[in-house]
N, C-alpha and C. Protein backbone atom coordinates (compact mmCIF):
# COMPACT_ATOMS: atom_id res chain seq x y z
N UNK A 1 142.58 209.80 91.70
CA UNK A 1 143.90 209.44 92.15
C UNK A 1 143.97 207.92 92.26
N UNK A 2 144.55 207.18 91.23
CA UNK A 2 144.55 206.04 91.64
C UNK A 2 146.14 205.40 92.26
N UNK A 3 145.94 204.15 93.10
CA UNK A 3 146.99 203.51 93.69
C UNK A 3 147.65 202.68 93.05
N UNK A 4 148.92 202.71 93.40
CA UNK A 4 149.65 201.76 92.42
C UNK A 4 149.41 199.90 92.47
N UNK A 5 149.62 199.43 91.24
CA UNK A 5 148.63 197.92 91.16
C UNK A 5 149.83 197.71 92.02
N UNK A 6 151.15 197.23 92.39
CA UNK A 6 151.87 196.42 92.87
C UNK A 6 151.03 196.19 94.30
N UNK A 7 150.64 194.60 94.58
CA UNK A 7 150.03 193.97 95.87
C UNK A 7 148.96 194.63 96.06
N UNK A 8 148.06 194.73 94.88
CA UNK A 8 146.60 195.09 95.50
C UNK A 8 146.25 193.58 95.66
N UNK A 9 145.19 193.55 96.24
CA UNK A 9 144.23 192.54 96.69
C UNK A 9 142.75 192.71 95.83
N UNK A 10 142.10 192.03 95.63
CA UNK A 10 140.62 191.97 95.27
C UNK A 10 139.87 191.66 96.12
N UNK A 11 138.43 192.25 96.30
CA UNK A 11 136.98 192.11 97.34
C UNK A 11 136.17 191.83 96.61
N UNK A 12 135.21 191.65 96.81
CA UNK A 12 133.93 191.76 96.02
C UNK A 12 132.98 191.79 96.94
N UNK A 13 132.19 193.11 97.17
CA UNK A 13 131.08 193.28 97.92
C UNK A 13 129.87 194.43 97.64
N UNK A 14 128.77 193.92 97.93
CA UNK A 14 127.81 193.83 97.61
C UNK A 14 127.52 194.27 95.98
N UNK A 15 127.99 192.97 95.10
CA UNK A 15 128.27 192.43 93.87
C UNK A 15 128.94 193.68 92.68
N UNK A 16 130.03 194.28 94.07
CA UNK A 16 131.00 195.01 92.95
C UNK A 16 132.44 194.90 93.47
N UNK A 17 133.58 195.05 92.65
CA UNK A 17 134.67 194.68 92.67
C UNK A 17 135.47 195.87 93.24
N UNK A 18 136.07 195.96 93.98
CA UNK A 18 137.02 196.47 94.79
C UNK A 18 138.61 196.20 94.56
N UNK A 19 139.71 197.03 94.80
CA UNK A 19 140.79 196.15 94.79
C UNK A 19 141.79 197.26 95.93
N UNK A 20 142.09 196.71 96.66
CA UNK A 20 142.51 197.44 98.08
C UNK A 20 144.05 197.25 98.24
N UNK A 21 145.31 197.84 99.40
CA UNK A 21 146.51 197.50 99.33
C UNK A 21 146.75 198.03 100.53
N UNK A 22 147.99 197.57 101.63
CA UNK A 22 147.78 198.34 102.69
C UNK A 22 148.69 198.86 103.16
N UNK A 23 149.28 199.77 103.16
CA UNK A 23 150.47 200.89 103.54
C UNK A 23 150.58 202.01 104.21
N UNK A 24 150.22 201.51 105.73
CA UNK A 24 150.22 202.62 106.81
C UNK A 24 148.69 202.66 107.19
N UNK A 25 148.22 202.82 106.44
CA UNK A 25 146.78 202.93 105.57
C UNK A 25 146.19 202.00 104.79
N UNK A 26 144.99 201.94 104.88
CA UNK A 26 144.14 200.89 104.00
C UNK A 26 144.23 201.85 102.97
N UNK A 27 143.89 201.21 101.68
CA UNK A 27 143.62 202.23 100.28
C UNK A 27 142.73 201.63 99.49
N UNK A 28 141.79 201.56 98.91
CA UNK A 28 140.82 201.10 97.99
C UNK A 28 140.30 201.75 97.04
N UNK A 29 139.91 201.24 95.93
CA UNK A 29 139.38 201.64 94.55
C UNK A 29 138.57 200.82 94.12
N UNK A 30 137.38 201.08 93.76
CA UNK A 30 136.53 200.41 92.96
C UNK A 30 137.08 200.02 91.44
N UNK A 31 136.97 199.06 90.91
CA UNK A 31 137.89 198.68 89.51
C UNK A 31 137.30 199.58 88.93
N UNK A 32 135.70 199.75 88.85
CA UNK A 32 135.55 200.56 87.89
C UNK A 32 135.45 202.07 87.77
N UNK A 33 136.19 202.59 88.67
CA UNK A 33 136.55 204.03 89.00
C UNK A 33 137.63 203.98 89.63
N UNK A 34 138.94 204.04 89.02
CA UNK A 34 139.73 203.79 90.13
C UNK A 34 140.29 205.77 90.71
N UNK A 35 139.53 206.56 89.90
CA UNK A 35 139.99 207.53 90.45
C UNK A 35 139.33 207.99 91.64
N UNK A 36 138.56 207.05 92.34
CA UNK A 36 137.34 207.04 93.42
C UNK A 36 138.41 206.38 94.61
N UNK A 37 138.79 207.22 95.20
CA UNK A 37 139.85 206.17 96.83
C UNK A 37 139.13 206.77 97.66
N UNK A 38 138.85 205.41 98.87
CA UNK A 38 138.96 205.63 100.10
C UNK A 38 140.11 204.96 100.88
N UNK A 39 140.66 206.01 101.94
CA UNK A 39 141.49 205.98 102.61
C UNK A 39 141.03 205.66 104.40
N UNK A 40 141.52 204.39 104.90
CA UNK A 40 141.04 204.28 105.85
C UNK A 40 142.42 204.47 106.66
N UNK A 41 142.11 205.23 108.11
CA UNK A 41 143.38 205.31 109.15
C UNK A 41 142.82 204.23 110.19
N UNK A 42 143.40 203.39 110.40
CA UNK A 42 143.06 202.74 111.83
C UNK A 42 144.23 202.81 112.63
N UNK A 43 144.88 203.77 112.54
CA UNK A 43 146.01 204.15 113.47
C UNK A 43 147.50 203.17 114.13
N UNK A 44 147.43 202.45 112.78
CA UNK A 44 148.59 201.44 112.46
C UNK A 44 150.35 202.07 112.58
N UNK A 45 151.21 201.28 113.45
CA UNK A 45 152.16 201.88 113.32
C UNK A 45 153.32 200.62 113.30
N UNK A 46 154.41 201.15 113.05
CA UNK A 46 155.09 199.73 113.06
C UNK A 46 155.99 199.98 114.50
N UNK A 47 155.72 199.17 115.22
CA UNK A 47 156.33 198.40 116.55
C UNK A 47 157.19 198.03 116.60
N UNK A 48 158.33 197.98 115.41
CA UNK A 48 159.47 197.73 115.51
C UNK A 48 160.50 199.03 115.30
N UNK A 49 160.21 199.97 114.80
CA UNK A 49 160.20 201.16 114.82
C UNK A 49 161.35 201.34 115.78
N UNK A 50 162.64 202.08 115.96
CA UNK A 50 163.29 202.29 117.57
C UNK A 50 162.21 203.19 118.19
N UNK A 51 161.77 204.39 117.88
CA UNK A 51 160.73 205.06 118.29
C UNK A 51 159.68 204.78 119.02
N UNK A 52 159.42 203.73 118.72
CA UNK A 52 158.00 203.10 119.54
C UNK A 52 158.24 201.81 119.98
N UNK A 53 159.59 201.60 120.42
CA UNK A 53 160.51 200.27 121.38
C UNK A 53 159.82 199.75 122.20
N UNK A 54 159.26 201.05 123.09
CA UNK A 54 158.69 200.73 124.47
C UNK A 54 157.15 200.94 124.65
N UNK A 55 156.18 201.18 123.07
CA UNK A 55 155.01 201.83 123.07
C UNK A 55 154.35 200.84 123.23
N UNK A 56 152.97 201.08 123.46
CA UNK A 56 152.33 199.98 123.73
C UNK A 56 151.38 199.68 122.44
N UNK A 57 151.12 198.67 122.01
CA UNK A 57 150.55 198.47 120.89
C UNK A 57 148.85 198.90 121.16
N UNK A 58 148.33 200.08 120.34
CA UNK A 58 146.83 200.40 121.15
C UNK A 58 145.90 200.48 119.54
N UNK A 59 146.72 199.82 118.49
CA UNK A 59 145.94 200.37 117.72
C UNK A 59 145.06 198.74 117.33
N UNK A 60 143.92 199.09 116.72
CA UNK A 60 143.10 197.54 116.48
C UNK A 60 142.34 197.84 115.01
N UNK A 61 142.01 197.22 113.95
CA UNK A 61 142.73 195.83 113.83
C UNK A 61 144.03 195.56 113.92
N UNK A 62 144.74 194.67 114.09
CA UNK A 62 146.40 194.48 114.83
C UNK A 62 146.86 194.40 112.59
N UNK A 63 145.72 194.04 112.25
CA UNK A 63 146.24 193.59 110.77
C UNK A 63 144.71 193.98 109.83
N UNK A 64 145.38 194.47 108.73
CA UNK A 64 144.28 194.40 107.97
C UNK A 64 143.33 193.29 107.27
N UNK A 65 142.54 193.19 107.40
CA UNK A 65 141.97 191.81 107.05
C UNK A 65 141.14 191.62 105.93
N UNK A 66 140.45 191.08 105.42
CA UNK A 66 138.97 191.42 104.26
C UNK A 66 137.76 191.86 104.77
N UNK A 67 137.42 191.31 105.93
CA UNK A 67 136.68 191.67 106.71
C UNK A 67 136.32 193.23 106.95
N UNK A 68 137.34 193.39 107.62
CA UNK A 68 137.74 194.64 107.69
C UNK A 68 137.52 195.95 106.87
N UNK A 69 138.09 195.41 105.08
CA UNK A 69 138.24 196.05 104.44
C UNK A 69 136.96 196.17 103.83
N UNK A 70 135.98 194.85 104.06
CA UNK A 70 134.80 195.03 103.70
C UNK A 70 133.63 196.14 104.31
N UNK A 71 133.80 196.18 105.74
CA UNK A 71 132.81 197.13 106.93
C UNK A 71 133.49 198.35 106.24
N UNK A 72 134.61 198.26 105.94
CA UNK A 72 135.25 200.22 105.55
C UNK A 72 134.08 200.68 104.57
N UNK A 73 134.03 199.65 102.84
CA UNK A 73 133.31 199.95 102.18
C UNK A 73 132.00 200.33 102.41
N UNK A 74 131.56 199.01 103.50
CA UNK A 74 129.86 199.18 103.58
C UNK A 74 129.34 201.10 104.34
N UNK A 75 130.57 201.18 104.98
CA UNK A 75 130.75 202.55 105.69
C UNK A 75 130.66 204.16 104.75
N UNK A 76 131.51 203.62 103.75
CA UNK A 76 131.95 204.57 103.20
C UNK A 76 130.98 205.17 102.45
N UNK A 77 130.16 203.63 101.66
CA UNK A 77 129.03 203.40 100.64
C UNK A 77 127.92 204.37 101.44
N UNK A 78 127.35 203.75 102.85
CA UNK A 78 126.39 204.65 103.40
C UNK A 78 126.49 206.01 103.36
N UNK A 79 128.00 206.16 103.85
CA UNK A 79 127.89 207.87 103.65
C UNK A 79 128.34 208.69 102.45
N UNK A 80 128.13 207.66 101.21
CA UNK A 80 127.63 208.71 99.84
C UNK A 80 129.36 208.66 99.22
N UNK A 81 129.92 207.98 99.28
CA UNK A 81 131.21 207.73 98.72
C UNK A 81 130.88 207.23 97.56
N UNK A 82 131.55 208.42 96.60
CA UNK A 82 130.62 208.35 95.25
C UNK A 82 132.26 208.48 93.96
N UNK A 83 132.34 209.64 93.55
CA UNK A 83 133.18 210.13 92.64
C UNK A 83 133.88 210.64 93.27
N UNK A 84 135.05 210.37 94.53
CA UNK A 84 136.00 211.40 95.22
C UNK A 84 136.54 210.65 96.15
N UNK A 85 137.74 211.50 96.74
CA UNK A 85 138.66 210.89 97.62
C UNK A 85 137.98 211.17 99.17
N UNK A 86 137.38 210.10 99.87
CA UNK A 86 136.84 210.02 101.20
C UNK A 86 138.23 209.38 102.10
N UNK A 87 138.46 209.88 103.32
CA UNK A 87 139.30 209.44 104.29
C UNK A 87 138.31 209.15 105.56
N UNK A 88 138.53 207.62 106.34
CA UNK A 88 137.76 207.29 107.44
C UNK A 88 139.14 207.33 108.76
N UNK A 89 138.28 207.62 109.59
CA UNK A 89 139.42 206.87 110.72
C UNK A 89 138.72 206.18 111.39
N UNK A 90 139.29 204.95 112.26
CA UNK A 90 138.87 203.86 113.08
C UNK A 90 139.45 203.84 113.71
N UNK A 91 138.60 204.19 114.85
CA UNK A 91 139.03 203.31 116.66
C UNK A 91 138.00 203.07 117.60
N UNK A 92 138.34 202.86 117.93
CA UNK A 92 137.25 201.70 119.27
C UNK A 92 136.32 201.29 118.45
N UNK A 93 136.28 200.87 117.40
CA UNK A 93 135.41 200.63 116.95
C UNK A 93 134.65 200.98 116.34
N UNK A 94 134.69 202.38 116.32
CA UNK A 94 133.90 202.93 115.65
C UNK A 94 134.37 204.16 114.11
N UNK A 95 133.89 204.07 112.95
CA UNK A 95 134.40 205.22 112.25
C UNK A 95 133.89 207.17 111.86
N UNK A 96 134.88 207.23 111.75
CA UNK A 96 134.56 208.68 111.59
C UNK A 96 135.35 208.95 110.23
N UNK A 97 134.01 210.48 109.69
CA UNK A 97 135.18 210.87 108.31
C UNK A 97 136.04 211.88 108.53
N UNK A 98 136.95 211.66 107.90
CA UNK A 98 138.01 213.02 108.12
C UNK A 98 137.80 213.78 107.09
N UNK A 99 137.54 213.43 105.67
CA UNK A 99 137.20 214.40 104.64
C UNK A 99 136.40 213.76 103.69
């Protein structure tokens, strides 16, 4: 399943190419598989929303960053994110897989 190119970004970590985009959700593909996504939730919402007027902002990172998008990979990589669609979620710091 790959993501659409409009506003991907490029990574490069640990000397392979990545290209990520962020919509609700982090999304990433290795260039050279792009039918390989991981999907990261860090429980992002938009605050301007009327819905969430009065919510309190609890989700962290406040923004997606490279950084960021880099620990997802190193994460994903450890736990065998190979040929398939992996989903993480993040909070407090810490990740978990959802599938």
């Amino acid at each position: 399943m790959a993501i659409s190119k409009k506003g991907l970004r490029t990574i490069i970590v640990n000397d392979k190419k990545y290209h990520w985009k962020f919509n609700e959700k982090v999304f990433i593909v290795p260039s050279e598989n792009e039918d390989n996504l991981l999907i990261v939730d860090f429980g992002w919402y938009d605050v301007l929303e009327p819905s969430r007027k009065n919510a309190q902002i609890d989700f962290y990172p406040k923004i997606a960053t490279p950084k960021f998008v880099e620990r997802s990979i190193l994460f994903a990589v450890d736990n065998e994110w190979n040929e398939e669609i992996m989903e993480l979620k993040y909070r407090e710091g810490n990740y978990s897989l959802i599938k």
